[in-house]
Protein backbone atom coordinates (compact mmCIF):
# COMPACT_ATOMS: atom_id res chain seq x y z
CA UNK A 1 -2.98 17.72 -12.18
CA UNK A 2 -0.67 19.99 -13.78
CA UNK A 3 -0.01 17.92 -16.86
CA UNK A 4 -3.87 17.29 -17.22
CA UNK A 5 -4.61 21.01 -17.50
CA UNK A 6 -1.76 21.56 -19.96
CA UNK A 7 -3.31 18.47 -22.10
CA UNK A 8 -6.86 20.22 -21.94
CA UNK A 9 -5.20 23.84 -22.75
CA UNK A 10 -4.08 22.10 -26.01
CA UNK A 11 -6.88 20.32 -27.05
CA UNK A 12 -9.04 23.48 -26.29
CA UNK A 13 -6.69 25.94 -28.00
CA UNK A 14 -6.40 23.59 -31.39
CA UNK A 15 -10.20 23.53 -31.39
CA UNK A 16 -10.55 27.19 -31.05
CA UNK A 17 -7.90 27.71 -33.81
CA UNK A 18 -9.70 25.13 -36.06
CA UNK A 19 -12.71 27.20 -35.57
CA UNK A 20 -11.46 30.66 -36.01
CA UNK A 21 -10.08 28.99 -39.17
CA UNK A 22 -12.99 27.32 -40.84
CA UNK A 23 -14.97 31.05 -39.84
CA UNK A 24 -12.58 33.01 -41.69
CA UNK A 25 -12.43 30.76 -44.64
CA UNK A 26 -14.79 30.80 -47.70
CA UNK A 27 -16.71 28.04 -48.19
CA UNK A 28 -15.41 26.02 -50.45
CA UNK A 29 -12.90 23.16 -51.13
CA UNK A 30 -10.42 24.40 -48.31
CA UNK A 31 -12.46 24.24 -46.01
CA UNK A 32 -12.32 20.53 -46.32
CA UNK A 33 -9.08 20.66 -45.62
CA UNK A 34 -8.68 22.33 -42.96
CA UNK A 35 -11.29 20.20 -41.03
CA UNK A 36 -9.38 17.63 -42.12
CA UNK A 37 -5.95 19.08 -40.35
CA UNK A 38 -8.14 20.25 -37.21
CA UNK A 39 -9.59 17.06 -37.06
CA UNK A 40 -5.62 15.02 -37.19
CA UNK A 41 -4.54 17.73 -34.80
CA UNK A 42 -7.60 17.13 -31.99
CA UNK A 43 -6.69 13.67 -32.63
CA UNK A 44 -3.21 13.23 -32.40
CA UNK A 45 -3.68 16.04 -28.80
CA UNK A 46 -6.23 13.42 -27.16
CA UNK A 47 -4.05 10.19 -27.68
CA UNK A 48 -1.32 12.41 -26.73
CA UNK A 49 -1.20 10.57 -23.12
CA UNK A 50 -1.30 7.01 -24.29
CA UNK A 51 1.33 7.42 -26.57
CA UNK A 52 4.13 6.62 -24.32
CA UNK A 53 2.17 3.58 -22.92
CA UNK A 54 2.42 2.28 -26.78
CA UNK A 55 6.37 2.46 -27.05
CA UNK A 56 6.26 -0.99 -24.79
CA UNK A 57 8.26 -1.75 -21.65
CA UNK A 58 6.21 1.05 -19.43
CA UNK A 59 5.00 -1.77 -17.20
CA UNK A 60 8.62 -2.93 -16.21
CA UNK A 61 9.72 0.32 -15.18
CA UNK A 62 6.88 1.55 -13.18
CA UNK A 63 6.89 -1.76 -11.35
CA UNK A 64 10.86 -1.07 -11.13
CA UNK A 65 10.17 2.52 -9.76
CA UNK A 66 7.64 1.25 -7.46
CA UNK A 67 9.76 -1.51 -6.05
CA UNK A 68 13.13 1.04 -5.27
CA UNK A 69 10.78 3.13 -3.78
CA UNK A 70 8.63 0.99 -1.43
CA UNK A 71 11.30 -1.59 -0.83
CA UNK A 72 14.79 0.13 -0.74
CA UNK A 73 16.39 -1.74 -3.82
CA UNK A 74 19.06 0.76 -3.74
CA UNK A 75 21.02 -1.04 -6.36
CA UNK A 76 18.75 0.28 -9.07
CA UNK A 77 16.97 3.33 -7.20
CA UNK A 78 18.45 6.58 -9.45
CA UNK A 79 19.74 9.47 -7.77
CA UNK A 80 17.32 10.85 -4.66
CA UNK A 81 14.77 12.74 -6.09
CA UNK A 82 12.62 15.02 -3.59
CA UNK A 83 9.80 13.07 -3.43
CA UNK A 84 11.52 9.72 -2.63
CA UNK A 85 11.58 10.87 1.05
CA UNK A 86 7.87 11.31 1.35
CA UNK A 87 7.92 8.08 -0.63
CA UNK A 88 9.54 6.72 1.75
CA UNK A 89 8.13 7.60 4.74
CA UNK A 90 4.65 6.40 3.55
CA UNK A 91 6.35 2.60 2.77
CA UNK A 92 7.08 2.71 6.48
CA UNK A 93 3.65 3.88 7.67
CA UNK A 94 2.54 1.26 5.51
CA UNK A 95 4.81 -1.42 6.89
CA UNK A 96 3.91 -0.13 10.69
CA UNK A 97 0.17 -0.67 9.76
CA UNK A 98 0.64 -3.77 8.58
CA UNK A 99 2.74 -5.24 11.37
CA UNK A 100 0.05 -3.65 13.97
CA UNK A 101 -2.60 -5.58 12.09
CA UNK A 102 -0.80 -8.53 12.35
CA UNK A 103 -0.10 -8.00 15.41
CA UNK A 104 -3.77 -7.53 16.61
CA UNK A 105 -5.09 -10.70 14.72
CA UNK A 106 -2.73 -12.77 15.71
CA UNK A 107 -3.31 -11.88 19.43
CA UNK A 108 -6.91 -12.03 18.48
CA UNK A 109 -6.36 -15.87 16.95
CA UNK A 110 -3.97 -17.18 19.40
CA UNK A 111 -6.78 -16.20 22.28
CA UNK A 112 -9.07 -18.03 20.54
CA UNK A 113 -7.35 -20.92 20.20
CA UNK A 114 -7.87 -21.38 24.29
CA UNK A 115 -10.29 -24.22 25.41
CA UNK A 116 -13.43 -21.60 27.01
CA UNK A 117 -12.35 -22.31 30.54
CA UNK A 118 -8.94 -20.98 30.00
CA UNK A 119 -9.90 -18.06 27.58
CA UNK A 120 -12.26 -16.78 30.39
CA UNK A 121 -9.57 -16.10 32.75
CA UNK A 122 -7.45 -14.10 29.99
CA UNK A 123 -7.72 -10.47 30.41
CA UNK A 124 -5.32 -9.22 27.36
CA UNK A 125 -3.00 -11.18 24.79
CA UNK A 126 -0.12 -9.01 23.36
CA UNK A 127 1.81 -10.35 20.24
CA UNK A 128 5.36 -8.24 19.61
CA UNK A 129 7.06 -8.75 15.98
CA UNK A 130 4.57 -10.47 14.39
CA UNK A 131 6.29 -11.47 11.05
CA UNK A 132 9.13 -12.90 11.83
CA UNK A 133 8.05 -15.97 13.39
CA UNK A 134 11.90 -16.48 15.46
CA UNK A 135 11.25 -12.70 17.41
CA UNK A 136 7.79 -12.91 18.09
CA UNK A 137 7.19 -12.50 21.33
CA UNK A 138 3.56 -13.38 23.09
CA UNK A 139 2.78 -12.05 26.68
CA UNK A 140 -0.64 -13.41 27.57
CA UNK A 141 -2.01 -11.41 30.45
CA UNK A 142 -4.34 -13.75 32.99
CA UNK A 143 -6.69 -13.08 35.80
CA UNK A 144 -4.48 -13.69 39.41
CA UNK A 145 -7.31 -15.09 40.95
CA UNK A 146 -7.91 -17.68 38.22
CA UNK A 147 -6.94 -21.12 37.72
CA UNK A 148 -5.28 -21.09 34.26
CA UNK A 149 -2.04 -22.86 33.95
CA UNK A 150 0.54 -21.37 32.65
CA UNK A 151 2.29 -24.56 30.79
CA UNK A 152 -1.16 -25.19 29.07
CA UNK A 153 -1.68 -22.15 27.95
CA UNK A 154 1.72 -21.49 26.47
CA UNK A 155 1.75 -25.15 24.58
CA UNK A 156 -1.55 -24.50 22.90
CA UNK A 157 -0.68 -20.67 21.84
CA UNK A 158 2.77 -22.01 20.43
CA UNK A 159 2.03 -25.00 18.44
CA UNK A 160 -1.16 -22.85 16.84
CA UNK A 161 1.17 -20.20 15.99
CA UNK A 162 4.16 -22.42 15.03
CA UNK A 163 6.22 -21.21 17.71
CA UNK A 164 8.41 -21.97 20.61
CA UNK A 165 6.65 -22.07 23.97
CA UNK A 166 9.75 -19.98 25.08
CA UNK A 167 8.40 -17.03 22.84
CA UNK A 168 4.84 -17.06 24.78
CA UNK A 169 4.83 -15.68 28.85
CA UNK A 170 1.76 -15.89 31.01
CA UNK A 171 1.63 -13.29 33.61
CA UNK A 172 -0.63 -12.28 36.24
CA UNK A 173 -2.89 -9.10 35.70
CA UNK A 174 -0.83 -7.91 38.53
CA UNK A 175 2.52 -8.85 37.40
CA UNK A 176 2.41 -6.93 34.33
CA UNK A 177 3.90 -3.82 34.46
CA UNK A 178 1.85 -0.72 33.66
């Protein structure tokens, strides 16, 4: 915001200048003139900001910056600047969202993948690591009164999300610890 009101200061201030200018001036043919200059001035203050986008090669290194920020590519990252911790720490808020809404739809798609009987004796479905396909871990919660097997239920969740039936326990409501 800073470097807006500093552009806005100029641009105000050369058309005050221009102003005072053309006031003080008789009319006549330097007046011309100096509308002329005020007028190259005002210009050459508002394109002021796009300049630097016209040089070329702006695109790489924002996406560069953006990348050795968000990502860690430390091999090209410049020194730590004080902002690159806050930087930081929002790329792994971001990442921590993410893998909790992964986490919640796949739970959410691997219960519906149950035939009906089976999905109404599941009381919760839990999905740990969700995008790395070797650590995720599935714990499906079901009633201990029901009549769900256990084998079904952890071949169907598996093979719909392309995992080993290893990587998916069934446990009784009461079984699971609190």
């Amino acid at each position: 915001m800073n470097g807006l009101g500093e552009w806005l200061r100029q641009v105000v201030a050369i058309a005050l200048i221009g102003g005072i200018a053309e006031m003080m001036l008789p009319s006549g043919g330097l007046v011309r003139y100096v509308r002329m200059t005020v007028g190259v001035a005002l210009l050459a203050a508002l394109l002021s900001p796009i300049l630097p986008a016209l040089r070329g090669g702006w695109a790489n290194s924002a996406a560069d910056r953006a990348s050795d920020f968000l990502f860690g590519n430390t091999a090209t990252t410049a020194p730590a600047q004080p902002e690159s911790r806050a930087v930081q720490d929002y790329a792994q808020a971001l990442h921590q969202a993410e893998d909790q809404d992964a986490a919640t739809y796949l739970a959410e798609w691997a219960e519906a993948s149950l035939p009906d009987p089976i999905r109404s004796e599941v009381v919760k479905v839990t999905v740990e690591h969700p995008t790395s396909a070797d650590q995720m871990a599935v714990t499906v919660l079901v009633r201990p009164t029901g009549m769900a097997d256990a084998v079904e239920i952890r071949q169907i969740i598996a093979s719909h999300l392309d995992i080993g039936p290893n990587q998916v326990e069934v446990l009784d409501e009461g079984d699971a610890p609190r």
